[in-house]
Protein backbone atom coordinates (compact mmCIF):
# COMPACT_ATOMS: atom_id res chain seq x y z
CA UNK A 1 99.92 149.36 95.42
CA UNK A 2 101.14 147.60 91.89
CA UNK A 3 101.60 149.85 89.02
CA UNK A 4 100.72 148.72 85.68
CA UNK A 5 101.93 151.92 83.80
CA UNK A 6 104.08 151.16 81.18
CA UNK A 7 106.24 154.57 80.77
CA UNK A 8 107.47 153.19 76.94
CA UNK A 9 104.44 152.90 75.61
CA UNK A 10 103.65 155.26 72.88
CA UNK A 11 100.19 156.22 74.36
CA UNK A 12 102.40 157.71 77.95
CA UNK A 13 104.79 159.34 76.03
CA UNK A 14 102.13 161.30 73.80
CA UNK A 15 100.27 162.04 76.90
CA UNK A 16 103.70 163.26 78.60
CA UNK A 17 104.44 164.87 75.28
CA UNK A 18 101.17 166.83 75.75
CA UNK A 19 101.82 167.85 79.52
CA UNK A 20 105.04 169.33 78.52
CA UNK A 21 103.77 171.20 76.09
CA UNK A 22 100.74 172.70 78.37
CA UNK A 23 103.64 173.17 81.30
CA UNK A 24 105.73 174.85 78.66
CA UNK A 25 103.12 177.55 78.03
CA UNK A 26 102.76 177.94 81.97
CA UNK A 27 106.78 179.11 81.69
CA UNK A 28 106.10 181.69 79.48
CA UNK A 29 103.50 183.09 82.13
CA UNK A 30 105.39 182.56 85.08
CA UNK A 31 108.41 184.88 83.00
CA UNK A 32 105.88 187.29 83.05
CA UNK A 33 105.52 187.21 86.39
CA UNK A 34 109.43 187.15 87.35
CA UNK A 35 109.62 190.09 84.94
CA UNK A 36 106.89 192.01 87.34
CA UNK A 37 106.13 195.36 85.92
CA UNK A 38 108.80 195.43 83.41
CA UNK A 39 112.52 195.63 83.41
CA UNK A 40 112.59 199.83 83.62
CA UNK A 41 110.10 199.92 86.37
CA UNK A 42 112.09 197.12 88.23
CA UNK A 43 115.30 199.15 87.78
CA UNK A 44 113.89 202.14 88.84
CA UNK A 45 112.42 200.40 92.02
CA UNK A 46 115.93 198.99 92.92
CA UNK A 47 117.34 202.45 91.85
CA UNK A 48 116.14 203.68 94.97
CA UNK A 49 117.58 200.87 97.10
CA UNK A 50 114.08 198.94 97.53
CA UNK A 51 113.70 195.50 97.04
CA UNK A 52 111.36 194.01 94.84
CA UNK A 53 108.16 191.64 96.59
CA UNK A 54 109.26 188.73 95.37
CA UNK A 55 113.10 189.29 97.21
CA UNK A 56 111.33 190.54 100.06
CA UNK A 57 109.54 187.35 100.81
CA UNK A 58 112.58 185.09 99.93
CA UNK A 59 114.36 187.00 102.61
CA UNK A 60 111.56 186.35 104.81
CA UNK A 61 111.11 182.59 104.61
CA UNK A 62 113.26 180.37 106.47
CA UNK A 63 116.27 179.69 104.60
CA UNK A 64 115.71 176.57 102.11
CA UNK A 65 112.09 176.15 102.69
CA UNK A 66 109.27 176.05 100.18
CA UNK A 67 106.92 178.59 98.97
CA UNK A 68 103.49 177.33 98.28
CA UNK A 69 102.32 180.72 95.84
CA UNK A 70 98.43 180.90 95.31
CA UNK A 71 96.55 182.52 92.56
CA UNK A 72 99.60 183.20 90.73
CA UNK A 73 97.80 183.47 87.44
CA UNK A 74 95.19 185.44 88.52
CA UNK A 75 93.82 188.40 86.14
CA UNK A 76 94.76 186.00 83.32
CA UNK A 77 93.02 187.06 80.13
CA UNK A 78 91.58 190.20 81.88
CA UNK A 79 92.67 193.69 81.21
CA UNK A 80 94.76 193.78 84.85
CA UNK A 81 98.48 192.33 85.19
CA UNK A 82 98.55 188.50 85.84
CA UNK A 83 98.80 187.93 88.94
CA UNK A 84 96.53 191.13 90.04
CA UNK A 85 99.95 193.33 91.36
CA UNK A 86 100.06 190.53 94.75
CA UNK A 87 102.38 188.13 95.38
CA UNK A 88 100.67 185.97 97.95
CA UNK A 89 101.06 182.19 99.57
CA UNK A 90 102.15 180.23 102.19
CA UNK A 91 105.70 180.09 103.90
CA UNK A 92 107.57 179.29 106.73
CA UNK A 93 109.38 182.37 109.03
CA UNK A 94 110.86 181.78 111.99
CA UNK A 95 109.68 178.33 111.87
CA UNK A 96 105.74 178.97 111.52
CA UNK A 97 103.72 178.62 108.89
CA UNK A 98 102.43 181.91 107.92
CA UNK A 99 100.11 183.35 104.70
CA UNK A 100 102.59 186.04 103.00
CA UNK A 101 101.21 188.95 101.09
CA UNK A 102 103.02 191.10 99.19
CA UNK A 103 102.21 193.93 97.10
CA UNK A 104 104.10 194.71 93.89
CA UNK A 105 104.82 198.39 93.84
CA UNK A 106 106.24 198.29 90.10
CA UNK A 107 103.23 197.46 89.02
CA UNK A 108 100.76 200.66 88.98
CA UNK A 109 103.04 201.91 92.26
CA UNK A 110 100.92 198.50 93.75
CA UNK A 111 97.44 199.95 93.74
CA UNK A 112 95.04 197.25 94.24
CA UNK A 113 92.69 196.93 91.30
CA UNK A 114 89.75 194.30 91.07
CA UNK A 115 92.12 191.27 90.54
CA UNK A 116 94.11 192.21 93.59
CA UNK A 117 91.19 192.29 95.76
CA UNK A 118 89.38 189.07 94.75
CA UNK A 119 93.27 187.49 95.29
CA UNK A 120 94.33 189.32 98.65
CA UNK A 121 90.59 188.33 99.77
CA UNK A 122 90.59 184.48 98.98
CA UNK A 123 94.11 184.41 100.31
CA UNK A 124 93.14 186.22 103.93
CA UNK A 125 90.54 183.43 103.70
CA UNK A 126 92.79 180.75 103.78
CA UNK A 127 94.57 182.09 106.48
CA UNK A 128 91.46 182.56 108.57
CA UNK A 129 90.19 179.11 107.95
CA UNK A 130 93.59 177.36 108.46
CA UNK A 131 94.65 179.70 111.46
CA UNK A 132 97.70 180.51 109.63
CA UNK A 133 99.23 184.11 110.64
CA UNK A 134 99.51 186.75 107.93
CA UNK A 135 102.05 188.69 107.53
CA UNK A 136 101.68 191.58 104.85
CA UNK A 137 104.36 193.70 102.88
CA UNK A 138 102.73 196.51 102.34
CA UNK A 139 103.80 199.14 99.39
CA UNK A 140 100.48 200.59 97.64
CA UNK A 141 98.88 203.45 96.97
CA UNK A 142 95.39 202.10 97.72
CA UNK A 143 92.85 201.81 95.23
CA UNK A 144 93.38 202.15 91.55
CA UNK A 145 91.46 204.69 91.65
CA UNK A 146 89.78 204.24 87.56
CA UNK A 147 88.55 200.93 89.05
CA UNK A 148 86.81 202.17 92.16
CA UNK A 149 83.48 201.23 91.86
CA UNK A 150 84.32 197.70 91.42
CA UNK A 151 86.75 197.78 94.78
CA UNK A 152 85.50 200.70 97.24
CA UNK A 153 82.61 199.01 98.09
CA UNK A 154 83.93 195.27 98.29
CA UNK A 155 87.05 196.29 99.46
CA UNK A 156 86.34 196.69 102.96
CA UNK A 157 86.18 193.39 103.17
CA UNK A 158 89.66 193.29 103.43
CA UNK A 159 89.48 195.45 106.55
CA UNK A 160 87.13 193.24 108.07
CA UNK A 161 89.07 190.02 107.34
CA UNK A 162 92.06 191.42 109.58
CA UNK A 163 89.63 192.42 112.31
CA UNK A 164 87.92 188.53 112.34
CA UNK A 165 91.31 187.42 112.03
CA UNK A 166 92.71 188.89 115.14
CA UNK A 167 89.60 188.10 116.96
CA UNK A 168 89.69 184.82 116.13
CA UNK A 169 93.72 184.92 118.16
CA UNK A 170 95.40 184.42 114.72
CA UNK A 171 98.50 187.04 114.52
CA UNK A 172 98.66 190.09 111.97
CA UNK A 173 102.08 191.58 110.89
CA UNK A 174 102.50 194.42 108.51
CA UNK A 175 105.87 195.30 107.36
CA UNK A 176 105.56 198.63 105.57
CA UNK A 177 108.00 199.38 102.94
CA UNK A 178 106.82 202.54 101.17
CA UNK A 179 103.45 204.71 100.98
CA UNK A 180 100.21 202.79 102.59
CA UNK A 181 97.70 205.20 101.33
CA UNK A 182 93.97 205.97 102.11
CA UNK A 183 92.62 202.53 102.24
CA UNK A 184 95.81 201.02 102.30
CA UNK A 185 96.59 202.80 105.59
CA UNK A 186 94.13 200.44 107.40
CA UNK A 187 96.24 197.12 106.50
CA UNK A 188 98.94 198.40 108.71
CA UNK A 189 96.41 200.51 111.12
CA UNK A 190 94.01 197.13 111.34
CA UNK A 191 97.34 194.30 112.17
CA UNK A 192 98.54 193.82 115.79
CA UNK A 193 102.44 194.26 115.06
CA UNK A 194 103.64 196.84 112.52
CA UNK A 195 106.99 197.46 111.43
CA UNK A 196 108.24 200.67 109.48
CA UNK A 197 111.39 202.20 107.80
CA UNK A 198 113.43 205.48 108.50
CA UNK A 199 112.32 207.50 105.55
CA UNK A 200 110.87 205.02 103.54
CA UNK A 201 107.32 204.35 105.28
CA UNK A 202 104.80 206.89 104.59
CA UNK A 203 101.29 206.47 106.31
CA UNK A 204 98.40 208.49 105.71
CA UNK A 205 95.02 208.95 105.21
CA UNK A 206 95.31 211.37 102.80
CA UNK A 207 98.56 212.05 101.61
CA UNK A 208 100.22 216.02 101.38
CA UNK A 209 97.89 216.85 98.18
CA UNK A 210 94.71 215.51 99.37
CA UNK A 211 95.41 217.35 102.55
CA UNK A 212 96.00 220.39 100.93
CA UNK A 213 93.08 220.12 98.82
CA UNK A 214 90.37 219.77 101.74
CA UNK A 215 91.37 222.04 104.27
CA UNK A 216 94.71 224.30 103.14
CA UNK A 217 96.99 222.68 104.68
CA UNK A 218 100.45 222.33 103.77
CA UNK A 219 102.86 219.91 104.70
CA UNK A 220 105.45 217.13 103.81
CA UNK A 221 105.44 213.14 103.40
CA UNK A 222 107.61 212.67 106.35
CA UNK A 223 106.16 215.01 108.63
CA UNK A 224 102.45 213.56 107.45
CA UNK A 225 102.89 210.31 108.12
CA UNK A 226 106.76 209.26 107.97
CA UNK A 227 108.08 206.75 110.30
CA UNK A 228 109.88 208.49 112.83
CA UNK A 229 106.56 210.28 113.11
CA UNK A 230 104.36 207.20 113.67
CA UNK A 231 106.62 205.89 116.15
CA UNK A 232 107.14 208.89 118.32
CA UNK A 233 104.39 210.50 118.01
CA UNK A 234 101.17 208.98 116.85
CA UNK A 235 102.38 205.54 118.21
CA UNK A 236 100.91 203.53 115.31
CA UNK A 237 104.57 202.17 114.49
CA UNK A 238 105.45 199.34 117.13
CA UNK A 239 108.76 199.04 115.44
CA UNK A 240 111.31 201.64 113.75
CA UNK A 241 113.45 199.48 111.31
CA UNK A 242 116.81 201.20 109.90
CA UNK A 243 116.09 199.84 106.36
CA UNK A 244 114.27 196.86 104.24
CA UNK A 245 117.05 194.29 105.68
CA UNK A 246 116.52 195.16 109.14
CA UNK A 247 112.45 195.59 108.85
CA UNK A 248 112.56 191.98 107.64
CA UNK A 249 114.86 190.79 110.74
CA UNK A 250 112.34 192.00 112.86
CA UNK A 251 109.75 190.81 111.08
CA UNK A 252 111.34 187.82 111.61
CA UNK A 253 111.92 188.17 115.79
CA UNK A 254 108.16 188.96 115.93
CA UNK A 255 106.70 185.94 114.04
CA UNK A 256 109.58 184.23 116.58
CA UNK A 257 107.98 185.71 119.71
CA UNK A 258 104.30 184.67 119.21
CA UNK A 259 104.65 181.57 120.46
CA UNK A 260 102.62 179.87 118.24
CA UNK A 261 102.00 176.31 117.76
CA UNK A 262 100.17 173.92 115.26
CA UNK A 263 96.94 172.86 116.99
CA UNK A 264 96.26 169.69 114.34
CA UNK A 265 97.89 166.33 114.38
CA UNK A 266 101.51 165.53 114.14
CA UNK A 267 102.81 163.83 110.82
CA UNK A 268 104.02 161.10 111.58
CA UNK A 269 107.23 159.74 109.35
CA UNK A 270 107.21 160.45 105.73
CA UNK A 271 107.87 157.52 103.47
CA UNK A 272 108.40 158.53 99.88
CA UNK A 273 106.42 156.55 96.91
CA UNK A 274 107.63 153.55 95.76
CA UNK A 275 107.04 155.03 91.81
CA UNK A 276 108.11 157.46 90.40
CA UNK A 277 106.61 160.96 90.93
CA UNK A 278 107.95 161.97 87.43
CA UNK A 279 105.55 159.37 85.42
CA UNK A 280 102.82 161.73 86.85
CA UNK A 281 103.55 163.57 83.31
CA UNK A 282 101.90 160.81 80.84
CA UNK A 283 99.31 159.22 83.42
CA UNK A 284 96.42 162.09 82.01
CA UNK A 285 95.88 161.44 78.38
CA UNK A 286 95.64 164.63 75.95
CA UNK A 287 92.02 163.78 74.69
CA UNK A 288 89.82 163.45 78.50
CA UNK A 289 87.27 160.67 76.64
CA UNK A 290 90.16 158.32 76.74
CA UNK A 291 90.09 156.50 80.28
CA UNK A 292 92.79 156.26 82.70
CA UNK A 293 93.47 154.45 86.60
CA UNK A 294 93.59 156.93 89.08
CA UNK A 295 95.06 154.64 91.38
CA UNK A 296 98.39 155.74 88.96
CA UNK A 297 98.37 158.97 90.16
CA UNK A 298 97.56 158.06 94.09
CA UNK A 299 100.53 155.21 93.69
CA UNK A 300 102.79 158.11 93.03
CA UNK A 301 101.51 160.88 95.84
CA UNK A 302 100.70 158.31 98.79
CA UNK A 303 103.77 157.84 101.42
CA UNK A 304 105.25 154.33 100.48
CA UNK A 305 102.74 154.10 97.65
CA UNK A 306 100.99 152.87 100.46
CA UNK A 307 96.75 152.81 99.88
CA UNK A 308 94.08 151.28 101.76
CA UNK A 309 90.92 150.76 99.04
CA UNK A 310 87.39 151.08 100.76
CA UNK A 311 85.00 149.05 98.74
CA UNK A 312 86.82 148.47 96.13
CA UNK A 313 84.49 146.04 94.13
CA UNK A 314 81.55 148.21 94.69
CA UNK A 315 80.69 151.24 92.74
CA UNK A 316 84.23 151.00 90.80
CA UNK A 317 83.77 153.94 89.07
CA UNK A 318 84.72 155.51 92.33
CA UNK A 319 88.32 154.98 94.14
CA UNK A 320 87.68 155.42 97.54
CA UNK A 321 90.56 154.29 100.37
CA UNK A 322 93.03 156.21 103.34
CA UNK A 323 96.80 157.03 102.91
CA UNK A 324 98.90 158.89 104.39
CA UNK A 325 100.59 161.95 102.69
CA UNK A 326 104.16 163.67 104.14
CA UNK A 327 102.87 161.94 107.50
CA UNK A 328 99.30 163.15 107.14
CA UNK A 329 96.71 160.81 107.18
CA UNK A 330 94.02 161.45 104.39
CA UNK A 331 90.73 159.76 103.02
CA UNK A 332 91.35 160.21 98.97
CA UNK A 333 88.52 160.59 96.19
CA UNK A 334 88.84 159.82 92.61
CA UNK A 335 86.91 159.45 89.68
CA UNK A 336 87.80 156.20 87.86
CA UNK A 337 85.22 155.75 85.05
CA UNK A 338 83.75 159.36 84.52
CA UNK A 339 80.77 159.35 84.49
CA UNK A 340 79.07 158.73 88.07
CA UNK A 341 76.60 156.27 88.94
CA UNK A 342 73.90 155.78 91.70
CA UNK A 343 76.23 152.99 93.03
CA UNK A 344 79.19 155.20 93.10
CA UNK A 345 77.19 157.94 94.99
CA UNK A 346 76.17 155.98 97.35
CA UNK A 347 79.88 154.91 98.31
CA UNK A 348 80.97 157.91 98.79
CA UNK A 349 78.86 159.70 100.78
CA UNK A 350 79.55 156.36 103.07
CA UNK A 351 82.90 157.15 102.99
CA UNK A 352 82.48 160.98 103.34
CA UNK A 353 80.73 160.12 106.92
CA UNK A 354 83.10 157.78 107.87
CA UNK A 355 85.86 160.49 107.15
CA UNK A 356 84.24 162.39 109.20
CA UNK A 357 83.56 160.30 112.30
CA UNK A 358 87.58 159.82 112.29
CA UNK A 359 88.13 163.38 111.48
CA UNK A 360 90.50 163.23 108.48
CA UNK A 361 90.79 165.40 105.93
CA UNK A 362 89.62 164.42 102.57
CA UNK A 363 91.75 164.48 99.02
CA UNK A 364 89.53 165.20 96.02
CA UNK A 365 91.00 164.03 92.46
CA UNK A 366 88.72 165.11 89.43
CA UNK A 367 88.20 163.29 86.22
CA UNK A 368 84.29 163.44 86.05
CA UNK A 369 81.43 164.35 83.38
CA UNK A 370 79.36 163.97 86.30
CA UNK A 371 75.71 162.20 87.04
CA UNK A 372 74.60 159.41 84.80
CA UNK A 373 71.62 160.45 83.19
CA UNK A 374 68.54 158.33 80.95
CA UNK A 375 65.52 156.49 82.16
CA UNK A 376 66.87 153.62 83.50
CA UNK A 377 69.16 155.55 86.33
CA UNK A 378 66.38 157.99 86.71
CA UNK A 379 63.74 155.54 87.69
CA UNK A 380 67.19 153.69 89.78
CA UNK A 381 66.98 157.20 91.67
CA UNK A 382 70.47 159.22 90.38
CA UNK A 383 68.57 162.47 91.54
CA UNK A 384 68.18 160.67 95.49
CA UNK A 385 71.66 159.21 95.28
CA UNK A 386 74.02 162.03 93.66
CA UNK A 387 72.15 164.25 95.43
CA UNK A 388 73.30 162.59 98.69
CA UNK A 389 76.52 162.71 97.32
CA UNK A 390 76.00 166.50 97.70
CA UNK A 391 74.64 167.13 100.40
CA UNK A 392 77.65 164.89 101.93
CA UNK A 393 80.00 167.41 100.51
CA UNK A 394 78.37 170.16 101.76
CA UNK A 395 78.02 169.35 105.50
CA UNK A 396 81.00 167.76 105.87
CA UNK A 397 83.60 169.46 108.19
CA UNK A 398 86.81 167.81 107.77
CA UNK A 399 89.39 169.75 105.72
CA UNK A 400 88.97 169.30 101.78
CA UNK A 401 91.91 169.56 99.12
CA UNK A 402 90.49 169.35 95.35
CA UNK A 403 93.33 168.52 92.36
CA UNK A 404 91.96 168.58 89.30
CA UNK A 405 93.72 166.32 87.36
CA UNK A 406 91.11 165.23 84.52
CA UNK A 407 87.34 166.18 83.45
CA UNK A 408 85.06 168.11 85.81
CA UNK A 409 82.13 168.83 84.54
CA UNK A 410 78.37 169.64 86.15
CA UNK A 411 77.04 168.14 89.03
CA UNK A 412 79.99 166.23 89.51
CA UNK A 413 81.79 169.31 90.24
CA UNK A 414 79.82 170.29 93.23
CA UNK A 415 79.85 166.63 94.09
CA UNK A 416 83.39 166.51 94.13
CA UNK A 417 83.80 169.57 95.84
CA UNK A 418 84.54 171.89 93.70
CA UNK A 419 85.33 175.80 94.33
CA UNK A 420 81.80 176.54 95.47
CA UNK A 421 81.75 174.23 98.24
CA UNK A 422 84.60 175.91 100.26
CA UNK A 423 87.55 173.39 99.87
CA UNK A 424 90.19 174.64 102.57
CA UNK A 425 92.81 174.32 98.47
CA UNK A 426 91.68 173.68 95.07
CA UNK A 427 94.44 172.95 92.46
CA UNK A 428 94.31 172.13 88.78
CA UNK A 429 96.61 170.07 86.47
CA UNK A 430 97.31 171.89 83.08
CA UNK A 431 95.45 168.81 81.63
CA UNK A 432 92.25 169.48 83.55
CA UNK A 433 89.37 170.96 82.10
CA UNK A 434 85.92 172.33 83.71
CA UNK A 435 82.05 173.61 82.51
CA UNK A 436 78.76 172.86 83.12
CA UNK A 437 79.42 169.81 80.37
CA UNK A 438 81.82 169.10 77.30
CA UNK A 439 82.08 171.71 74.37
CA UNK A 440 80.86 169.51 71.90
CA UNK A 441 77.79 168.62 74.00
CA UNK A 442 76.93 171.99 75.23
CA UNK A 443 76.77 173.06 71.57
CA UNK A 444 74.95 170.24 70.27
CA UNK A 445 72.14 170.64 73.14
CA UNK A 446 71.94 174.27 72.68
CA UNK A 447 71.74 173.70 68.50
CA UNK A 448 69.02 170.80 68.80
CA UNK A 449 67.26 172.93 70.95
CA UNK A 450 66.99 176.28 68.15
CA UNK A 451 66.37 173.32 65.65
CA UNK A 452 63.43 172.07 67.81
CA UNK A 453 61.99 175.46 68.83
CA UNK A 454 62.04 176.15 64.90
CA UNK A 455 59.83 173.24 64.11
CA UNK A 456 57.77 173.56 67.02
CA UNK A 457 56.55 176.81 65.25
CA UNK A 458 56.44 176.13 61.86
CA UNK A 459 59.43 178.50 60.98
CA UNK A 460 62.10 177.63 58.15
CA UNK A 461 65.14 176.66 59.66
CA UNK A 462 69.13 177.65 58.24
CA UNK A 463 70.93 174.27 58.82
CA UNK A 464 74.10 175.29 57.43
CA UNK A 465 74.11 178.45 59.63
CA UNK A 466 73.09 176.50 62.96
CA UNK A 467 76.28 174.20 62.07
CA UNK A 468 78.57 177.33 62.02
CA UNK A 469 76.86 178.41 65.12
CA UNK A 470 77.53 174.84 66.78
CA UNK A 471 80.95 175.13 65.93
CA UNK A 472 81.14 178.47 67.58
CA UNK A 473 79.61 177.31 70.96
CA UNK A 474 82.15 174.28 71.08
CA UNK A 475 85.35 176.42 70.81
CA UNK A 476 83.89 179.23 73.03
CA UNK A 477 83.11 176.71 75.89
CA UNK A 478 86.41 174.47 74.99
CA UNK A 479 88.57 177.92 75.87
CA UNK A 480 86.69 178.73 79.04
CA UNK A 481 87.09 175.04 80.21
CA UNK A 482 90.65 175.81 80.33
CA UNK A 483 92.44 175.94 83.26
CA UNK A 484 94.22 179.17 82.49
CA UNK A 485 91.26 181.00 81.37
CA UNK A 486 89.51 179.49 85.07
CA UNK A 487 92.69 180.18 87.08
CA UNK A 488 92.51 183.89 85.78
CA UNK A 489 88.61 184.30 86.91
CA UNK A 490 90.26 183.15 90.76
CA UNK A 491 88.46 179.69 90.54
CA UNK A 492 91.20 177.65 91.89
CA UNK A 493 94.57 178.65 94.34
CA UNK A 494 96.70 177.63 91.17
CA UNK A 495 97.66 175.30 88.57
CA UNK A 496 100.39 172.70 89.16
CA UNK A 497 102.76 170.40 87.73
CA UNK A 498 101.67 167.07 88.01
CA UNK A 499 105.59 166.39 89.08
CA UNK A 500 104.56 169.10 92.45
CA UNK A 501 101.29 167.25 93.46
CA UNK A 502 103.05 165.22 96.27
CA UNK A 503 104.53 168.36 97.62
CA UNK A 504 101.68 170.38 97.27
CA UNK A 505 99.21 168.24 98.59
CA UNK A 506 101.80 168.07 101.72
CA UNK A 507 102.09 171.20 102.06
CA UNK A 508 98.30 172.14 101.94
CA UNK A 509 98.04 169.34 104.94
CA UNK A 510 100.75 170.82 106.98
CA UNK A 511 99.13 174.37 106.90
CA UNK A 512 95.50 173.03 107.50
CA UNK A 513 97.08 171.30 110.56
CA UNK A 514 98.09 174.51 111.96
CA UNK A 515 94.14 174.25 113.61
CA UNK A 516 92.40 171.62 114.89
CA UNK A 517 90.87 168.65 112.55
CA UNK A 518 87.56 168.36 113.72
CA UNK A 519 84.01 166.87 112.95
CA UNK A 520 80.57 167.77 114.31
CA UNK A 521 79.62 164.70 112.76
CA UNK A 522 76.74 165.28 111.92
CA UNK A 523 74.46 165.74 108.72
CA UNK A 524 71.39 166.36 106.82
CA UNK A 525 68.47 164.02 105.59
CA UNK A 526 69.91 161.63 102.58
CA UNK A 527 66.96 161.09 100.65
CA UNK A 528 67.40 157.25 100.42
């Protein structure tokens, strides 16, 4: 590929001027995450000699590989902690690739409130789907218990996930570093290894008061459900660990003793871009209606900058073309122009197909507004062709990664598989935005219509006041377009800098190649 970004100009550097400013607000939040549940609860959880999650993963992982977090800004804008009191994502331990979750015990002693369980779900999905083993830290005391009638009932869910997941011949761990309460007891009680601590593990049902409380009994933590206990007596601990340190060792020997192996292809050699992967920044202009090339951003994620272009003078709203990334071969889509035509439809769903006859996983980049719409491409059959388009999506079976890096908006979503049609990792840029359409076109549409609807029956109509109203629409719909405010509802696995897309695509390949890539190949009727 040839570049023809021009880094001095002043439209890049106000567009990178812009990113940094977006990424700069994304510090502030990740702080908040460092900072956990505050600096006195994180004292007085290394007061008693515990580690916090986030140390307890990093001495997990392989030393000087990556952590791929998901959902970190989860709960954003709700009343719950961002990131919903998990730490979850996708690491390397004893040299497989393994979903981590961890729960946060300075946060609400780690109780899992609504947040947590839409996160720990979507997370146990992605290690189902990419036959990655989970390991889980467990430290909570179950359900927060105000909160119950949103989790009881969903909750089990979680239960059920382990169960599928060791059916399906995909490993469990569960490293248990304090009290696993009630519900909680069933993520160690549900996982085929688990590991506890001498006098720091407490298992139970129902812990000493609860007990007390429903039939008299009286007894103590460690007697209840301590360690020692579990592993002499009721046999549910298959390991006895000394301390955190050593629970984490042999965490470590048993992810080192499955004997597992990546089922997908083999990378082959990884050839770095021949531009520059920091440019990314001021590719994405601050105001979406301004156009940009795509093939920018793909120059500088592609190995070698390296990009085959499939049909390139047909339908070029629509990049369509195979590359390799990190060694992993890919078929990449990205919106050029916006808006999508019947033309561009129609390219793609080739291309989908084709993707899937060779079984290779497909790259999704977003900058749409979605379907054309008007007479003329509604008589040229933009309902037949984008619907196509969509059903593509929906039945294919290769892997999908979405990035959005632009626009998404409508129809184009779905067609561009968004969230709702199961991408195996969905990822937005702090530029991106997403809604059923623009702000300012929402509001006008829903305005026009009241103005309409007034006529229609002879009532007065309040101009002025249907302006202030309009205005109101626009800025509600601009904020929940947001990535931040869509990241917090759990509508994407986290929002990246555009400097990270290379790595994170990579890494999202590597972990979907822990299974096999494969392809019934076949599909629906396309209305043609």
């Amino acid at each position: 590929m040839t570049s023809a970004l021009d880094s001095a100009s002043p439209e890049y550097r106000d567009a990178a001027d812009t990113m940094r400013g977006k990424l700069a607000e994304l510090d502030g939040i990740f702080a908040q995450l460092a900072a956990a549940g505050g600096d006195k609860a994180v004292a007085r959880h290394r007061g008693r000699g515990k580690l916090t999650a986030r140390d307890r993963i990093e001495l997990l992982l392989d030393r000087d590989t990556a952590f791929l977090e998901l959902g970190a800004f989860a709960g954003w804008g709700s009343d719950f902690p961002v990131g919903g009191s998990v730490v979850g994502g996708i690491g390397v331990v004893s040299g497989v690739e393994c979903v981590i979750l961890a729960n946060d015990p300075t946060i609400a002693g780690g109780t899992s409130n609504p947040v947590t369980l839409k996160k720990q779900l979507r997370i146990m999905d992605i290690a189902l789907k990419n036959r990655l083993p989970l390991i889980s830290l467990v430290e909570s005391g179950g359900a927060n218990l105000p909160t119950q009638s949103e989790i009881f009932i969903p909750g089990g869910d979680s239960f059920r996930r382990l169960a599928e997941l060791s059916k399906a011949g995909i490993p469990t761990v569960a490293i248990v570093f304090g009290n696993s309460t009630a519900g909680g007891a069933y993520i160690p009680g549900m996982s085929d290894h688990i590991i506890m601590i001498e006098k720091q593990s407490m298992v139970f049902l129902g812990g000493p008061p609860l007990v007390k409380a429903a039939t008299g009994e009286v007894s103590d933590e460690e007697s209840l459900g301590g360690a020692e206990m579990h592993a002499r007596t009721s046999g549910l601990a298959d390991h006895f660990a000394r301390d955190e340190q050593d629970a984490i060792r042999i965490g470590r020997r048993v992810v080192a003793r499955l004997n597992y192996e990546k089922l997908g292809p083999r990378p082959a050699a990884a050839v770095a871009p021949r531009y520059d992967e920091a440019e990314l920044l001021g590719i994405v202009p601050g105001d979406l209606k301004i156009p940009f090339d795509p093939r920018e951003v793909i120059a500088r994620i592609v190995d070698g900058s390296d990009f085959d272009e499939f049909k390139p003078m047909y339908g070029s709203g629509m990049v369509t073309g195979w590359a390799r990334v990190h060694g992993y071969p890919v078929g990449i889509i990205a919106n050029s122009k916006g808006v999508i035509f019947s033309q561009e439809a129609q390219k793609v769903t080739q291309f989908i197909q084709i993707a899937n006859r060779q079984a290779t996983p497909l790259l999704f980049l977003h900058n749409t507004t979605g379907y054309m719409v008007g007479k003329k491409y509604e008589e040229g059959g933009i309902i037949k062709h984008g619907s196509a388009m969509v059903n593509a999506v929906s039945t294919s079976t290769v892997p999908h990664i979405s990035v959005l890096i632009g626009a998404s908006y409508g129809a184009g979503h779905y067609g561009m598989c968004g969230r709702a049609f199961d991408p195996r990792f969905l990822f937005a840029w702090p530029s991106s935005k997403s809604a059923v359409m623009g702000g300012a076109q929402l509001a006008d549409v829903v305005t026009s219509v009241a103005k309409a609807s007034a006529a229609a029956r002879g009532l007065p109509f309040d101009d002025e006041a249907n302006e202030l109203r309009r205005q109101a629409i626009e800025q509600q719909i601009e904020a929940e377009s947001l990535p931040l405010f869509l990241s917090g509802l759990g509508y994407d696995d986290g929002i990246i800098d555009p400097r990270d897309t290379r790595t994170v695509v990579g890494l999202s390949l590597s972990a979907i190649s822990s299974g096999p890539i494969e392809s019934d190949r076949t599909f629906g009727i396309f209305r043609m």
